[in-house]
C-alpha atoms as a PDB file:
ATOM      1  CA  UNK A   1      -7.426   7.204  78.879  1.00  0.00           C
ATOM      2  CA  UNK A   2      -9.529   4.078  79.001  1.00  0.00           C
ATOM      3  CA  UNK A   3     -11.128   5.681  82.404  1.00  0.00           C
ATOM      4  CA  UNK A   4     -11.904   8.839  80.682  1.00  0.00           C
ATOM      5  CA  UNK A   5     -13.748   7.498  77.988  1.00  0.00           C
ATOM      6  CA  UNK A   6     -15.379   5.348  80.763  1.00  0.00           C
ATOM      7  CA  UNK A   7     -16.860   8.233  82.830  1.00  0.00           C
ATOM      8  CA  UNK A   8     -17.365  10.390  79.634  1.00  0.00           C
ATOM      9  CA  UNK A   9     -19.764   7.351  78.611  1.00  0.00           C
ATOM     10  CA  UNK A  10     -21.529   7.470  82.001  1.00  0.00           C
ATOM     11  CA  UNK A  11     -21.625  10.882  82.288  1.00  0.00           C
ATOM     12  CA  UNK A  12     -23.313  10.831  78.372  1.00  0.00           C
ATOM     13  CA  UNK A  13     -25.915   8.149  79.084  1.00  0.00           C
ATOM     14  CA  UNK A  14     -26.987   9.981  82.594  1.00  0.00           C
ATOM     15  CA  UNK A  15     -28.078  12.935  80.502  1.00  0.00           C
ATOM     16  CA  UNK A  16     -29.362  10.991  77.552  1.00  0.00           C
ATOM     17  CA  UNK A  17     -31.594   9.125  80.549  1.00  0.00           C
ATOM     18  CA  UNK A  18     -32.425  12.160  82.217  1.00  0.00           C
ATOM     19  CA  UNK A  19     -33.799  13.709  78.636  1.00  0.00           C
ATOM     20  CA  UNK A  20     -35.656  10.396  78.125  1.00  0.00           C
ATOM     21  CA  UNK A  21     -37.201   9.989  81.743  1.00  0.00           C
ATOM     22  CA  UNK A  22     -38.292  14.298  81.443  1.00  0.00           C
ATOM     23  CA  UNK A  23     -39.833  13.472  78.342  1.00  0.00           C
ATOM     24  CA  UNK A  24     -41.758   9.775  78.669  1.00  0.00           C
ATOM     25  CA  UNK A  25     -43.325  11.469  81.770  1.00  0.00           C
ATOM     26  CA  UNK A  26     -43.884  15.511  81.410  1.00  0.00           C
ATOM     27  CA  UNK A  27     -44.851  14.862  77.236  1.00  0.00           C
ATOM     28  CA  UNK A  28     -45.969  11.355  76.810  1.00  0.00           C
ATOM     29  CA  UNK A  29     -47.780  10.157  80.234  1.00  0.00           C
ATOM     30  CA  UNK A  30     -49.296  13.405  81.209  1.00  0.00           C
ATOM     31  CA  UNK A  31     -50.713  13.737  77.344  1.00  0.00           C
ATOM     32  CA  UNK A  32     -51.694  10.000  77.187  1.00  0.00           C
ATOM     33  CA  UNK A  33     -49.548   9.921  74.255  1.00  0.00           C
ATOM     34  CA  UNK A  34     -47.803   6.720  73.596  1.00  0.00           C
ATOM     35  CA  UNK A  35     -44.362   5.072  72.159  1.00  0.00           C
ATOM     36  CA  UNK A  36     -43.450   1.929  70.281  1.00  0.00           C
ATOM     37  CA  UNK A  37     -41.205  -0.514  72.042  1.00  0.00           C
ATOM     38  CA  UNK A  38     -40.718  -0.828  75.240  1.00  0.00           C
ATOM     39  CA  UNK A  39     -41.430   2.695  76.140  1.00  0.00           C
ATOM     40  CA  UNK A  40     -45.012   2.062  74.933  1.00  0.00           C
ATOM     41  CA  UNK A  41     -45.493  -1.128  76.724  1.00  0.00           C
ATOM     42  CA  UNK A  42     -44.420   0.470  79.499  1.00  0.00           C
ATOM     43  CA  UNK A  43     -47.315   3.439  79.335  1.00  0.00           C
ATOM     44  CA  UNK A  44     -49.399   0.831  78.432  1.00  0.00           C
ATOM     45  CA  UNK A  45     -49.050  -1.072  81.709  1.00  0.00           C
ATOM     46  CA  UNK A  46     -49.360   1.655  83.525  1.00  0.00           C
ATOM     47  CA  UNK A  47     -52.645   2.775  82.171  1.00  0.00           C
ATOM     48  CA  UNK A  48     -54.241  -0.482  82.232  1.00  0.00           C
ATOM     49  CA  UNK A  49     -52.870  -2.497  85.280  1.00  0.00           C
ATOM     50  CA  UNK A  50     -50.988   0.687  87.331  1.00  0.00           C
ATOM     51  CA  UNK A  51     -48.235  -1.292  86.920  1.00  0.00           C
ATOM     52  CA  UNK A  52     -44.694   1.241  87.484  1.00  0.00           C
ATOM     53  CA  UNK A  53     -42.786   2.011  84.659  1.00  0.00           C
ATOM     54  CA  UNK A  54     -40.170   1.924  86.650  1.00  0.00           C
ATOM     55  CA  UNK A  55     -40.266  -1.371  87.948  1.00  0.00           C
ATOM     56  CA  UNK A  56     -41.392  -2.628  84.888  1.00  0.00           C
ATOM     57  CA  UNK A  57     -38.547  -1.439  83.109  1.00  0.00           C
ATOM     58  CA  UNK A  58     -35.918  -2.759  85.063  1.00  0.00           C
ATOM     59  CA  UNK A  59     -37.285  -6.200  84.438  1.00  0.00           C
ATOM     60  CA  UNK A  60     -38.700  -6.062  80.663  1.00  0.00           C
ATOM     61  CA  UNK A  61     -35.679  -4.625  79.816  1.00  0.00           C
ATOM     62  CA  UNK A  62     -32.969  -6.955  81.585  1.00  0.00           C
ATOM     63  CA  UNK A  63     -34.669  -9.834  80.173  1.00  0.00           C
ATOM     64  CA  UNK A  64     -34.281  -8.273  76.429  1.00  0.00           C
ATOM     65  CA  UNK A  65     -30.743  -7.376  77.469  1.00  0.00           C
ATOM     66  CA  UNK A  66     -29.558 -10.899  78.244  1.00  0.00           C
ATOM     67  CA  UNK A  67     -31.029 -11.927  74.981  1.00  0.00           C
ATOM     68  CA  UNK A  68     -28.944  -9.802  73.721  1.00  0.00           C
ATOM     69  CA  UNK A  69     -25.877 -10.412  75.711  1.00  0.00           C
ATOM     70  CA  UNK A  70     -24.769 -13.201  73.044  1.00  0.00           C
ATOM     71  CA  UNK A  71     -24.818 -11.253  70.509  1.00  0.00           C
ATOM     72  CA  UNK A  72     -22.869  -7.490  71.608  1.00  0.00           C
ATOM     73  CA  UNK A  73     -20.830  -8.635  74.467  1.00  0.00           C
ATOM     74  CA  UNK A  74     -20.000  -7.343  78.363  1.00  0.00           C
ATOM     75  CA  UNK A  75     -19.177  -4.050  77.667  1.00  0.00           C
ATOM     76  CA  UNK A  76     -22.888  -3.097  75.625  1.00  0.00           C
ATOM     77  CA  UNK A  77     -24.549  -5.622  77.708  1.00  0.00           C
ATOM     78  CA  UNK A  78     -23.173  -3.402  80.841  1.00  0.00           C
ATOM     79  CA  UNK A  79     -23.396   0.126  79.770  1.00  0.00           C
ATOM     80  CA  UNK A  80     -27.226  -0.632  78.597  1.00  0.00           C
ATOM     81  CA  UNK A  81     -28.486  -2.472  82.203  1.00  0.00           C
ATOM     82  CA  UNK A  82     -27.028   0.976  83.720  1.00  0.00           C
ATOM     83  CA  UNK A  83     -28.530   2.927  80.819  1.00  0.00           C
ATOM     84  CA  UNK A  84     -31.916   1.158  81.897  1.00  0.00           C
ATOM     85  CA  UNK A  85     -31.073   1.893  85.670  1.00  0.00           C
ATOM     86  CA  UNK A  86     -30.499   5.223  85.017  1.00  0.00           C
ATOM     87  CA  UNK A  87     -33.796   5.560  82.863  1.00  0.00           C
ATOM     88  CA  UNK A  88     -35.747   3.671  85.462  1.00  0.00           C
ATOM     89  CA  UNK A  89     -34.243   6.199  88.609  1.00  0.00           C
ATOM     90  CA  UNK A  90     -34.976   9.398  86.787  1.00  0.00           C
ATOM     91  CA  UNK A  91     -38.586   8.371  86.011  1.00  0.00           C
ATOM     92  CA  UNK A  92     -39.030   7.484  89.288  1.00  0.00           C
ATOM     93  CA  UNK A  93     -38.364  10.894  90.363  1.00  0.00           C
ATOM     94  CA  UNK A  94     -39.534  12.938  87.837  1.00  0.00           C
ATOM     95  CA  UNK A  95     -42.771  11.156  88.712  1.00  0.00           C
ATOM     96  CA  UNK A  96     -42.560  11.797  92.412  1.00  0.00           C
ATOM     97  CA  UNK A  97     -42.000  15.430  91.872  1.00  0.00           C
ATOM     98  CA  UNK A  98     -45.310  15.390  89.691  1.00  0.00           C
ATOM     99  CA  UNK A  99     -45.399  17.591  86.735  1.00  0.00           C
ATOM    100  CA  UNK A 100     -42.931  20.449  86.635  1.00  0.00           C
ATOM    101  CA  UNK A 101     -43.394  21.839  82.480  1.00  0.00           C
ATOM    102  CA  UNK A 102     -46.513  24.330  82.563  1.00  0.00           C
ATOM    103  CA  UNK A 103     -49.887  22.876  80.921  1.00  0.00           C
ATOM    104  CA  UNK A 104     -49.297  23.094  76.883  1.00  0.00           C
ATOM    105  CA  UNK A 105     -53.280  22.868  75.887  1.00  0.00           C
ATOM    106  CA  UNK A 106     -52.177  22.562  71.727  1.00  0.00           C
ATOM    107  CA  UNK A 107     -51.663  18.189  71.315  1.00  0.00           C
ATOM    108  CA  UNK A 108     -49.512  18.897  68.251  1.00  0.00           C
ATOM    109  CA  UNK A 109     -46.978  20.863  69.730  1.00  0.00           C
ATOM    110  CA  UNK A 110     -47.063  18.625  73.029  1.00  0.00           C
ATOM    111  CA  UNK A 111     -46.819  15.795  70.286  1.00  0.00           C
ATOM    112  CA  UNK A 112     -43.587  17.581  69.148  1.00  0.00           C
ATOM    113  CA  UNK A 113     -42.373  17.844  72.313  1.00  0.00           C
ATOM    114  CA  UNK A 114     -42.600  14.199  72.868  1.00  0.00           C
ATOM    115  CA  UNK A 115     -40.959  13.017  69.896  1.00  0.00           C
ATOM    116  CA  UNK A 116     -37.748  15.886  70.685  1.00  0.00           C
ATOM    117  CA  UNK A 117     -37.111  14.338  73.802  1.00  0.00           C
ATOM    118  CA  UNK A 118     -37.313  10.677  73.366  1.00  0.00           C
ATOM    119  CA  UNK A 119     -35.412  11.433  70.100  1.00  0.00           C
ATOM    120  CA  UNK A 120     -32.769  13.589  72.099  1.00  0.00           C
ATOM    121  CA  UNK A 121     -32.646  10.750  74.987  1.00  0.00           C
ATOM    122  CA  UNK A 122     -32.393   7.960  73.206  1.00  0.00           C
ATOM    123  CA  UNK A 123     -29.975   9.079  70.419  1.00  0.00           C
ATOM    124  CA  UNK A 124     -27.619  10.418  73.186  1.00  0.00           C
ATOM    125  CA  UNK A 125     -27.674   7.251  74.879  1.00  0.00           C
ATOM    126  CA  UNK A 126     -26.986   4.912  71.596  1.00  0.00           C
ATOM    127  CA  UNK A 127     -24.206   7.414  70.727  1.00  0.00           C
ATOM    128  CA  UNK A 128     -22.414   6.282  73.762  1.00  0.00           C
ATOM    129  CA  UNK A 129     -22.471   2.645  72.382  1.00  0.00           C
ATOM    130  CA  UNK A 130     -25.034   0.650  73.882  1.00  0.00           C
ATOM    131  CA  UNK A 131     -28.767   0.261  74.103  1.00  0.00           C
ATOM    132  CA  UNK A 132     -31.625   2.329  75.514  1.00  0.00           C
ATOM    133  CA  UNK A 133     -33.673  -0.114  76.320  1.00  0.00           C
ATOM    134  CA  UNK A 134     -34.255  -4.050  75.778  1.00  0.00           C
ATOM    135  CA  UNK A 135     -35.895  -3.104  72.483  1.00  0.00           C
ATOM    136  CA  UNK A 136     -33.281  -1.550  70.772  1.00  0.00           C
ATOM    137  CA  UNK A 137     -30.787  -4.616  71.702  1.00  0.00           C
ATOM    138  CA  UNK A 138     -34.040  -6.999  70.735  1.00  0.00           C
ATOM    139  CA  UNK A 139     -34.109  -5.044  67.780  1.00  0.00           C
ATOM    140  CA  UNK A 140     -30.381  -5.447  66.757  1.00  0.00           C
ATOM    141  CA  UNK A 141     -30.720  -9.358  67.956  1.00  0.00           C
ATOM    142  CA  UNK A 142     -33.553  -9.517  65.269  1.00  0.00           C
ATOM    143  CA  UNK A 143     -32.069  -7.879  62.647  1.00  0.00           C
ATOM    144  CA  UNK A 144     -28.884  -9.635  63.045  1.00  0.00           C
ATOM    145  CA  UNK A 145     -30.682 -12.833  62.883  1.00  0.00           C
ATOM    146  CA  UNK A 146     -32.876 -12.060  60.036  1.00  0.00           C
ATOM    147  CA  UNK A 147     -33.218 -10.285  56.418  1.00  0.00           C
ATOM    148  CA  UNK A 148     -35.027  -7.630  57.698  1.00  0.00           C
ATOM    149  CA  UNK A 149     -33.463  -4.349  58.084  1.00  0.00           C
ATOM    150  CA  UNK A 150     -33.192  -2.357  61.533  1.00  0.00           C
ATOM    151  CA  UNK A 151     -35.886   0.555  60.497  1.00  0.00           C
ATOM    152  CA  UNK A 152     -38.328  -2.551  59.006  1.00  0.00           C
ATOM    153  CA  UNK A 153     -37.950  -4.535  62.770  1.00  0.00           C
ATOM    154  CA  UNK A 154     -38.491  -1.005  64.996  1.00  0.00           C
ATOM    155  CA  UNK A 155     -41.518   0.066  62.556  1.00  0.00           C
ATOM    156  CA  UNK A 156     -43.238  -3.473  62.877  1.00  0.00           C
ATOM    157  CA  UNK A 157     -42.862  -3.257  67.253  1.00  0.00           C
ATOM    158  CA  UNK A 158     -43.441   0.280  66.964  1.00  0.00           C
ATOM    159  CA  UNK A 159     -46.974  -0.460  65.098  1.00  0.00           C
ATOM    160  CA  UNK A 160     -47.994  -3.544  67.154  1.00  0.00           C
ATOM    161  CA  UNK A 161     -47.780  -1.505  70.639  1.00  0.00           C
ATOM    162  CA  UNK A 162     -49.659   1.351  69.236  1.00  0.00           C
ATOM    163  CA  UNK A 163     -52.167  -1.061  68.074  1.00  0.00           C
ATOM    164  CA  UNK A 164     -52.458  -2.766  71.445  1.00  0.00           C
ATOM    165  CA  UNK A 165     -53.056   0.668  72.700  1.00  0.00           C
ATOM    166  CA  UNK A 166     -55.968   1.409  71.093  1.00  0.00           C
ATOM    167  CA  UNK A 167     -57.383  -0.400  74.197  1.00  0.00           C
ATOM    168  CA  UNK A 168     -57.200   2.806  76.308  1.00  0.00           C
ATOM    169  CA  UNK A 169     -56.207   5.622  73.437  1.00  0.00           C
ATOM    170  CA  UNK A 170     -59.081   6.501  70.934  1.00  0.00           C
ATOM    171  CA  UNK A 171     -57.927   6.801  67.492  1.00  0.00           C
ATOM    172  CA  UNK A 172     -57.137  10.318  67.872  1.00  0.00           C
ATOM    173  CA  UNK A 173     -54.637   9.947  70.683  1.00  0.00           C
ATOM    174  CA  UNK A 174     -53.145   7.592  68.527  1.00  0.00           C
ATOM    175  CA  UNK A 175     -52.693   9.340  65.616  1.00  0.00           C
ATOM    176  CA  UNK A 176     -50.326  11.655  67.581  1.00  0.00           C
ATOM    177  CA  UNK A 177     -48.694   8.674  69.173  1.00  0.00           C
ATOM    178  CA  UNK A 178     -47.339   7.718  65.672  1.00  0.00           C
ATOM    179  CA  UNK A 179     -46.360  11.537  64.716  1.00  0.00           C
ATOM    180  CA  UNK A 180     -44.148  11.098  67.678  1.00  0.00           C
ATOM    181  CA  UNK A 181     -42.926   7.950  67.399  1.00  0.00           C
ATOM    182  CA  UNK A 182     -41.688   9.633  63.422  1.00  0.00           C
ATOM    183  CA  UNK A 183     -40.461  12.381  64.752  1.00  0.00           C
ATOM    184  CA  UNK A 184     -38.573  10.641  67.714  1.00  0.00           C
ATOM    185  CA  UNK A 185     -36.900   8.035  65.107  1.00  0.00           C
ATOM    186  CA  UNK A 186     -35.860  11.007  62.875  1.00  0.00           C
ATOM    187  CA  UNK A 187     -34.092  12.568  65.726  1.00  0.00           C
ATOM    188  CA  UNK A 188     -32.062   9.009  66.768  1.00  0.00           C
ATOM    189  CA  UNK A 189     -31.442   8.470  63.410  1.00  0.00           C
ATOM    190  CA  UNK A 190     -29.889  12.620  63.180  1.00  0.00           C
ATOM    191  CA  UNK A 191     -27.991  12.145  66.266  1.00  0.00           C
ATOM    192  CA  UNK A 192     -26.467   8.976  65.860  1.00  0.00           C
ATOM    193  CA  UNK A 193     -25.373   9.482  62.174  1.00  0.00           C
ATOM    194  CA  UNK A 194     -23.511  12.207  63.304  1.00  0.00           C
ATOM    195  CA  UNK A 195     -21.867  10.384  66.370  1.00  0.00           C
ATOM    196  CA  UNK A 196     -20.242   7.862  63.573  1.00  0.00           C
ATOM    197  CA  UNK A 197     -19.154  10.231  61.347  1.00  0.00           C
ATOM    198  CA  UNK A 198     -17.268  12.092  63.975  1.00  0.00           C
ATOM    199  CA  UNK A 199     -16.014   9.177  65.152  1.00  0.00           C
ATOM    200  CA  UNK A 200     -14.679   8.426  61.769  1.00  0.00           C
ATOM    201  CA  UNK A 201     -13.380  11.565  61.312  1.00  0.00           C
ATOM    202  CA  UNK A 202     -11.644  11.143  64.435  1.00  0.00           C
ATOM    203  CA  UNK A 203      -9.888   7.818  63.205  1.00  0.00           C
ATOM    204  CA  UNK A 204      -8.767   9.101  59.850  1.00  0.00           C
ATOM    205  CA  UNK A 205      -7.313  12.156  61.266  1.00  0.00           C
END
């Protein structure tokens, strides 16, 4: 049974990665819109210093993930470095097959589209009971260590990257980077929700 649930968590944070990578490259990269976290600091890097997301991921991430190794134990510690893996592998590919969604020429519904799929990604992936990326176990670390609530610590990281990237996004660009960024916490917030009351459903029964 263990082994199941196991491969059933693999299996669910593949797809949740394979959402995510689809998305941070064919909606956000390709549309210059950006994402809080690390997501954003990875687009930022890219744009500025052509530095790969996903190289850059693997190591921003596993040095968030170690921070917050004390805190959630082996088991999230190890299903989130494979969630980043995954994330990092899919990207890579996704890239190297270049663009394969047609040319949407309307920002707000590319906007949408961004938000969906990081949403869809990354709420998949924390279903499965660990982290999408170093800043959602940075963001439980600081949480857990502080009086400020989990929305309150993602909103403030959230802000400060889409501040930072202001350096190579006008205004504008943006503007839609924060619609997605809402929309994409909405959908986390929709999926996971109903992940725990499932799973409580499942225990009372």
């Amino acid at each position: 049974m263990a082994t199941r649930r196991s491969a059933e968590k693999i299996l669910q944070i593949i797809l949740g990665s394979a959402i995510l990578a689809f998305g941070v490259y064919n909606f956000y990269y390709l549309n210059d819109i950006t994402e809080g976290g690390v997501l954003g600091l990875l687009l930022l890097l890219k744009n500025l210093f052509n530095i790969q997301p996903a190289i850059a991921n693997i190591i921003i991430d596993i040095a968030l993930l170690l921070v917050g190794y004390k805190f959630f134990g082996k088991k999230f510690f190890g299903y989130s470095v494979f969630a980043s893996i995954s994330f990092s592998v899919l990207y890579n590919i996704f890239e190297t097959m270049g663009p394969i969604v047609p040319q949407i020429n309307n920002m707000f519904l590319s906007t949408i589209l961004a938000g969906l799929s990081v949403g869809i990604g990354v709420g998949i992936i924390v279903s499965a009971g660990c982290a999408s990326g170093g800043d959602d176990a940075l963001a439980l670390v600081i949480s857990k260590a502080t009086s400020l609530n989990l929305g309150n610590v993602y909103m403030i990281s959230d802000i400060f990257i889409l501040v930072l990237s202001l350096s190579y996004l006008s205004a504008h660009d943006v503007f839609y980077s924060i619609i997605a960024v809402t929309i994409s916490g909405r959908v986390i917030d929709f999926i996971y929700e109903h992940s725990q009351n499932n799973l409580y459903k499942t225990v009372m029964q």
